[in-house]
Protein backbone atom coordinates (compact mmCIF):
# COMPACT_ATOMS: atom_id res chain seq x y z
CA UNK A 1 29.93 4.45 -45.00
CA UNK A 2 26.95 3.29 -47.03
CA UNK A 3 26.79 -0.06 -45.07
CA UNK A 4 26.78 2.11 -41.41
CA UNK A 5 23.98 4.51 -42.94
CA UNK A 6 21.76 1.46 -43.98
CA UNK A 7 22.53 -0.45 -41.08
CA UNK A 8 22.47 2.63 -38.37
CA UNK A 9 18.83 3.65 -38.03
CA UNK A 10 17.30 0.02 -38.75
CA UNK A 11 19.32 -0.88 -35.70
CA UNK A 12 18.33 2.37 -33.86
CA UNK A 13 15.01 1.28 -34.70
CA UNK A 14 15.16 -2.46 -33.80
CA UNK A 15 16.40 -0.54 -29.76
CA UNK A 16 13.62 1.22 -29.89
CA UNK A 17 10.92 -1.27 -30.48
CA UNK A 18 12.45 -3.06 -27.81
CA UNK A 19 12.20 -0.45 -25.60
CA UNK A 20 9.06 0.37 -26.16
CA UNK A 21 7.82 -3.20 -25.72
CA UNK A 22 9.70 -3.23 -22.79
CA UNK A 23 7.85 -0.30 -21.78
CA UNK A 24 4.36 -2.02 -23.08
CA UNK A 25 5.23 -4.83 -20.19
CA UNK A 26 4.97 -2.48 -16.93
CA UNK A 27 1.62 -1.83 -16.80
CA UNK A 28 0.64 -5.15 -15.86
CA UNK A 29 2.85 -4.54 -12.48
CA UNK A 30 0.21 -1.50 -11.53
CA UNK A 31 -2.34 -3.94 -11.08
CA UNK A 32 -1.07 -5.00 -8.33
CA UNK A 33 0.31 -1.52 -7.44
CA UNK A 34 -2.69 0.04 -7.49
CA UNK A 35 -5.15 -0.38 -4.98
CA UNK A 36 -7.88 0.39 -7.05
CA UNK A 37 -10.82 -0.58 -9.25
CA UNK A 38 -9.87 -1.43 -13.12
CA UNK A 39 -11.94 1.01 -14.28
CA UNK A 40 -10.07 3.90 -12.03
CA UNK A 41 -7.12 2.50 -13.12
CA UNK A 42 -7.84 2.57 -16.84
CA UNK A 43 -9.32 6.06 -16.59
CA UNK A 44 -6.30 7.48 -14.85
CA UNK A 45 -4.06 5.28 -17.25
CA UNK A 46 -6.10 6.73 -20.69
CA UNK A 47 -6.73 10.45 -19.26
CA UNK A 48 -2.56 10.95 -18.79
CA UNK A 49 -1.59 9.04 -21.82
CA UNK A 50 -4.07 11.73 -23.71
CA UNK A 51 -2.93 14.46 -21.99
CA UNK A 52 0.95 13.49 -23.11
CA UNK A 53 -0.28 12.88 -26.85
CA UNK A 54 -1.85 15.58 -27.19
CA UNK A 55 1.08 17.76 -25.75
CA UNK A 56 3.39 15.22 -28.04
CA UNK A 57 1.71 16.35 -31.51
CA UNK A 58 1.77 20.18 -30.40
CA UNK A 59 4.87 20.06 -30.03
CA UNK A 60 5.55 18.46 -33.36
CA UNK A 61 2.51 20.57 -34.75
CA UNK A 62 0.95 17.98 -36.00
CA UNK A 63 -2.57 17.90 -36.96
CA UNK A 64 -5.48 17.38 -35.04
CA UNK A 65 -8.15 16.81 -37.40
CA UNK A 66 -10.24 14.44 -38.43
CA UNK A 67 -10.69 13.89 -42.18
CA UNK A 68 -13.33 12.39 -43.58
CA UNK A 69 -15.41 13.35 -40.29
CA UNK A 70 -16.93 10.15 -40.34
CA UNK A 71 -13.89 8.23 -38.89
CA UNK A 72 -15.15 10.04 -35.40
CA UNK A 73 -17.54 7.64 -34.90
CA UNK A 74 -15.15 4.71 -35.62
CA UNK A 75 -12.75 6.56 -33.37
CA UNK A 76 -15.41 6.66 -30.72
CA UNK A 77 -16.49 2.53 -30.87
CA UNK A 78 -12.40 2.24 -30.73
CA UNK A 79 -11.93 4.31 -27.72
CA UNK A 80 -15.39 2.47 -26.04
CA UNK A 81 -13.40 -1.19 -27.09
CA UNK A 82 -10.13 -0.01 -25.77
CA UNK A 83 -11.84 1.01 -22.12
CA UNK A 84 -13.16 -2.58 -22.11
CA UNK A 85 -9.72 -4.37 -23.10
CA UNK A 86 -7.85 -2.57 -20.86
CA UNK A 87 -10.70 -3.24 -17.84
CA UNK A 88 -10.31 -6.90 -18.40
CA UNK A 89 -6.75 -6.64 -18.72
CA UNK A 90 -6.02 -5.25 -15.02
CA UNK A 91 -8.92 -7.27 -13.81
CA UNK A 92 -7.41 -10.47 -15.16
CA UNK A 93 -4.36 -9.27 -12.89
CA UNK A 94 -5.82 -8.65 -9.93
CA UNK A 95 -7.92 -12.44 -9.65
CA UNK A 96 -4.91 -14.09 -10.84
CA UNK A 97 -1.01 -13.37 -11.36
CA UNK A 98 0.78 -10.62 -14.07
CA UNK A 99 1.65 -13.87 -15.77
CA UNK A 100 -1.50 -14.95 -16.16
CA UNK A 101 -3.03 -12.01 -16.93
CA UNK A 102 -0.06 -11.22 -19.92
CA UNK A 103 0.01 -14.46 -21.35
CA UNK A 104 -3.96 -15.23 -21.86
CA UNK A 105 -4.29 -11.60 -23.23
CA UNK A 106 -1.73 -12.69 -25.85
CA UNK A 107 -3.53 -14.89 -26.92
CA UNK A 108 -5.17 -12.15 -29.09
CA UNK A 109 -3.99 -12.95 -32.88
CA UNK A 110 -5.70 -16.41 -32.34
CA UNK A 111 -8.65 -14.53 -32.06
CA UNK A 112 -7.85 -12.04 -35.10
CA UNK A 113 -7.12 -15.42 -37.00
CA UNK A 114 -10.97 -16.04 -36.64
CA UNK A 115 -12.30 -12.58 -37.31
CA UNK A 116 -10.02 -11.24 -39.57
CA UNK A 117 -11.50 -13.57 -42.18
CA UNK A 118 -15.45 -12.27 -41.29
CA UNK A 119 -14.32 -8.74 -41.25
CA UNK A 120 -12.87 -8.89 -45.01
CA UNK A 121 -15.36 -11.55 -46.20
CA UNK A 122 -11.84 -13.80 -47.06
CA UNK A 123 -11.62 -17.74 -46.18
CA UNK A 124 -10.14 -18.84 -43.13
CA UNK A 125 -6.34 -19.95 -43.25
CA UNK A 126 -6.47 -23.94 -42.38
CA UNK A 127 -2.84 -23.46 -40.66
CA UNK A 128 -3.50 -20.35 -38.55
CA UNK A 129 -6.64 -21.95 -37.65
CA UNK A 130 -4.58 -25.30 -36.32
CA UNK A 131 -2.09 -22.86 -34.65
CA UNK A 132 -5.24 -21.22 -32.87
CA UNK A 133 -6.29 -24.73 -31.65
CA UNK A 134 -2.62 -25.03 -30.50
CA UNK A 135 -2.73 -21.87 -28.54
CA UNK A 136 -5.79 -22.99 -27.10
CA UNK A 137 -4.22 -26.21 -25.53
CA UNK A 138 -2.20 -23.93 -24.13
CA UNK A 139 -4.44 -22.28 -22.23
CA UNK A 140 -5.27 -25.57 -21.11
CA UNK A 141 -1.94 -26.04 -19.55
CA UNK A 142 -2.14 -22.90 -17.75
CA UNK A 143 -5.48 -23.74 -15.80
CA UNK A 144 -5.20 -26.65 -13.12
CA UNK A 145 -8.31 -26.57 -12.20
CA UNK A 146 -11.76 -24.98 -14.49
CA UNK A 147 -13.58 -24.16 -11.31
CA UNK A 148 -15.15 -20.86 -10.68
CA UNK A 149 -13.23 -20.72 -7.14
CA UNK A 150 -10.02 -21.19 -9.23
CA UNK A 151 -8.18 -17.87 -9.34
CA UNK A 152 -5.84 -18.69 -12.55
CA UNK A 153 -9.39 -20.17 -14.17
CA UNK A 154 -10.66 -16.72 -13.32
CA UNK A 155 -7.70 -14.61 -14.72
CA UNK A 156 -7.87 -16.82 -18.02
CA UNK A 157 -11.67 -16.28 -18.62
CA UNK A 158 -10.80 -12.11 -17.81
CA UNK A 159 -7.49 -12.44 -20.00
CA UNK A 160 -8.88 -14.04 -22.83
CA UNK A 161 -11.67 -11.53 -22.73
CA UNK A 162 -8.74 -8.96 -22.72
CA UNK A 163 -7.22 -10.51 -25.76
CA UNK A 164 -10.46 -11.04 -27.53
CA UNK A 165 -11.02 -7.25 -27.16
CA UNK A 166 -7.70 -6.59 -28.69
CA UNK A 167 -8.39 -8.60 -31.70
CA UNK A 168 -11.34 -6.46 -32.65
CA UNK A 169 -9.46 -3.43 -31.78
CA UNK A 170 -6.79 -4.01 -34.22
CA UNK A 171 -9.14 -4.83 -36.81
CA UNK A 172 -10.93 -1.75 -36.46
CA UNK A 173 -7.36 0.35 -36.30
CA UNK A 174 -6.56 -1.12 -39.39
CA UNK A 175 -9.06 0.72 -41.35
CA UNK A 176 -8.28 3.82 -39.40
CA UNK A 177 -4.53 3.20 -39.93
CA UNK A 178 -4.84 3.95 -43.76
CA UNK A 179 -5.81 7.51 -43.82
CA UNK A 180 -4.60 8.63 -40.03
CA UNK A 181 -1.49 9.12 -38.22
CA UNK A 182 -0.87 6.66 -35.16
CA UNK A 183 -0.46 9.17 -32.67
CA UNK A 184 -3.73 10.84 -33.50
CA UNK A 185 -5.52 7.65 -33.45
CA UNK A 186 -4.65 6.89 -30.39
CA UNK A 187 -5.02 10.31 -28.92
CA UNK A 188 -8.37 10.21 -29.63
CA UNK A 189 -9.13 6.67 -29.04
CA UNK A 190 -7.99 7.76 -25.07
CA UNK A 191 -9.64 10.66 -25.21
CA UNK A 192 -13.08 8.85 -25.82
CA UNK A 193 -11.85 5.82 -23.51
CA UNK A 194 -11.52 8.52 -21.04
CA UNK A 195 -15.30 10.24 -21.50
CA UNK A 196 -16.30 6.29 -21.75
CA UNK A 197 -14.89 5.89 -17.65
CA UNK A 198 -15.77 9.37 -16.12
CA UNK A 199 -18.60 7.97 -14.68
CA UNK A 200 -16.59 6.00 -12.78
CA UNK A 201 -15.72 8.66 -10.97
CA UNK A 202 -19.14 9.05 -9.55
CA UNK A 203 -19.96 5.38 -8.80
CA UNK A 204 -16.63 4.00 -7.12
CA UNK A 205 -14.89 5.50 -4.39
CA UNK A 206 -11.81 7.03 -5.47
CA UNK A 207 -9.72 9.16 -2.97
CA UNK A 208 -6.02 10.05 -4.76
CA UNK A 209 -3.23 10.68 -2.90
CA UNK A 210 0.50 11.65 -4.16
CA UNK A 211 1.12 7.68 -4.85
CA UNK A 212 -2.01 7.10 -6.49
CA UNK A 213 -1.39 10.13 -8.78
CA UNK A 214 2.30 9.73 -9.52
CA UNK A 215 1.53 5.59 -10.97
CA UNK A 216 -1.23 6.80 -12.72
CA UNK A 217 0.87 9.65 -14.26
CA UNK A 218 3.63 7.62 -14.78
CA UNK A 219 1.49 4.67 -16.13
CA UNK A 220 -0.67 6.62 -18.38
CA UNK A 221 2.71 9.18 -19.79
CA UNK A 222 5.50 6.59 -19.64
CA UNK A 223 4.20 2.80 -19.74
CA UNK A 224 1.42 4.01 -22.83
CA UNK A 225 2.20 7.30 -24.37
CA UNK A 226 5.85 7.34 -24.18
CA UNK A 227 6.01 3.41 -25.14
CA UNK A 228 3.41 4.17 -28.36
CA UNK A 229 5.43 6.97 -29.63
CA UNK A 230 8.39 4.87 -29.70
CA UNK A 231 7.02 1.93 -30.56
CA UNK A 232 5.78 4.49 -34.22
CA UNK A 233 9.03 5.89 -34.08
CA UNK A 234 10.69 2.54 -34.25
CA UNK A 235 8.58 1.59 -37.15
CA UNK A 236 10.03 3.82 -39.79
CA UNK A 237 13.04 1.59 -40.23
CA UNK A 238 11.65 -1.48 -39.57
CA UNK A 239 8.43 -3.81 -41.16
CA UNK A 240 5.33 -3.77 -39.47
CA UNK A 241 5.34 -7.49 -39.84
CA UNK A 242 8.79 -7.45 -37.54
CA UNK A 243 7.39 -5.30 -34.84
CA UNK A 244 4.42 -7.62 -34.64
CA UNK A 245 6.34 -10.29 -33.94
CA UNK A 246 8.47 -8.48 -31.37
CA UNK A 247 5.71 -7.46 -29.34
CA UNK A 248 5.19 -11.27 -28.58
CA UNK A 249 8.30 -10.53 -26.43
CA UNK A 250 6.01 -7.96 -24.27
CA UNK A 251 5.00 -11.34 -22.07
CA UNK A 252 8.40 -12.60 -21.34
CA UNK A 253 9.15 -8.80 -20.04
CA UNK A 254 6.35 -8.37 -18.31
CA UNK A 255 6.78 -12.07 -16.26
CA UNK A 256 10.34 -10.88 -16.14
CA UNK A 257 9.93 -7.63 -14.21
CA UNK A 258 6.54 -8.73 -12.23
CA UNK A 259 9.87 -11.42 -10.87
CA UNK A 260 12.27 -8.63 -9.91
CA UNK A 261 9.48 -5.85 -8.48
CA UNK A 262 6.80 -8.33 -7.34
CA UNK A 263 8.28 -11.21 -6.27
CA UNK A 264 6.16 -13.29 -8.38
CA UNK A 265 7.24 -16.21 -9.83
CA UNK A 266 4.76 -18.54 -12.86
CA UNK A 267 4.69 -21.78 -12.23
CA UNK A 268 5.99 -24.48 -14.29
CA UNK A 269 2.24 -25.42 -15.89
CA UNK A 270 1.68 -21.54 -16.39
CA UNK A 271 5.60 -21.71 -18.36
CA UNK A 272 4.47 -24.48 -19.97
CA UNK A 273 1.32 -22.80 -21.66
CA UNK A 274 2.70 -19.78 -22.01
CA UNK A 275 5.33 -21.07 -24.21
CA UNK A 276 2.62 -23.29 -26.08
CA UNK A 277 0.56 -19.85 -26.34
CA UNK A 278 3.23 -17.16 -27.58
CA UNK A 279 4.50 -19.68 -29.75
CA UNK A 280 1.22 -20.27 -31.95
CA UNK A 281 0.66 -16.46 -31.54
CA UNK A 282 4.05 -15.78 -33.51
CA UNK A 283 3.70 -18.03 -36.27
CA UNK A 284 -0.01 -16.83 -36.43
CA UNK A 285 1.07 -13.04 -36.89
CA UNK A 286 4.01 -14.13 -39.16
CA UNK A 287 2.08 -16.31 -41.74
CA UNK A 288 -0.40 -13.02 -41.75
CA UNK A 289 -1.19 -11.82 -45.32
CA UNK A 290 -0.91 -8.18 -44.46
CA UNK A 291 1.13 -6.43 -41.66
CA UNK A 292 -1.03 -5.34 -38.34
């Protein structure tokens, strides 16, 4: 009995990491779903996953303050930062292929290698530095051709923008990480991301219908909120350090499904990089000093 209670909810928790990275590889698909700008699409995708948050920590009355105060404005450059990422994330997509898009965004803990080290005033690691240089030659595979005209060229330049984004991100979540709750974080990161794009509203046309609504809804509740709260959830049983490296899986599922719903299938050069990309990102988040 004592090996099934140790053994039950670490493997309950390993399922639901999966899932939720699993989950965390759909949005790239309503890129292409969505015939909109990124900046609609992120505001639809950050307004819904606030709305089911907030309704999540209700529900477990959970707190919605802010202590020390100051963390607001942190909260608020976080929620400016994640409106960006995500931007350059669907518009990575859109030039380019979900592949591309997925696997130049991951090429974000190469970047956090770099500024990781500036950010704590520590020395750079000499290995995660060569594994960064690796990653990069893989991002060299990717691109046939580093012309302007060159859609994949295009996607990379938008994607690594997307993962560079992400880097600082998580650096700034880490100091928010130590005195707040996930959930609240990143309720109020989206609620700021989502002031950050109203006027978006006003300067690009944007006429809803059901469809629109119902992949922004289920986008914003299902492929963010839902796929956060498990992803936390999942964490309880499991070491940071382990769910970092499974989330280098959220590329492989995202490629996978953009096959079965899109039709869309990486070429062997993009396969090629992507490999040489998600493999320098693991060892690079598994040689890190502290978890993410």
């Amino acid at each position: 009995m004592a090996a099934f209670d140790g053994t039950g909810p670490r493997t309950r928790a390993l399922l639901e990491i999966h899932l939720a990275v699993f989950l965390f590889g759909f949005p790239g698909l309503f890129g292409k779903w969505l015939a909109l700008s990124p900046f609609l699409i992120v505001l639809g995708r950050v307004f819904f996953a606030a709305l089911a948050l907030a309704l999540l920590m209700a529900v477990r009355r959970q707190s919605f303050r802010i202590r020390p105060g100051r963390d607001m404005a942190l909260l608020v450059l976080c929620g400016l930062v994640l409106a960006v990422h995500w931007t350059l994330f669907f518009r990575s997509i859109q030039v380019s292929t979900v592949a591309v898009g997925l696997l130049s965004y991951s090429s974000f803990p190469v970047f956090t290698a770099f500024l990781e080290p500036l950010a704590d005033r520590e020395r750079w690691d000499p290995w995660s530095l060569a594994f960064a240089l690796a990653a990069l030659g893989g991002v060299f595979l990717i691109v046939p051709k580093f012309e302007a005209g060159n859609s994949v060229f295009r996607g990379v330049l938008w994607g690594l923008g997307a993962g560079l984004t992400f880097s600082v991100l998580s650096i700034l979540n880490r100091r928010l990480a130590r005195r707040h709750s996930s959930l609240s974080v990143a309720l109020y990161q989206d609620l700021y991301a989502t002031a950050g794009l109203l006027p978006a509203l006003l300067l690009l046309p944007f006429h809803p219908d059901p469809r629109t609504l119902g992949l922004l809804a289920l986008l914003g509740v299902v492929g963010t909120a839902a796929a956060h709260a498990l992803f936390i959830k999942g964490m309880r049983h499991v070491p940071a350090r382990t769910a970092s490296i499974l989330s280098a899986l959220e590329p492989v599922y995202g490629i996978a499904l953009a096959w079965l719903f899109l039709k869309e299938s990486p070429s062997p050069r993009t396969l090629a990089g992507g490999v040489l990309i998600l493999a320098a990102a693991l060892v690079v988040t598994a040689k890190a000093r502290r978890p993410s």
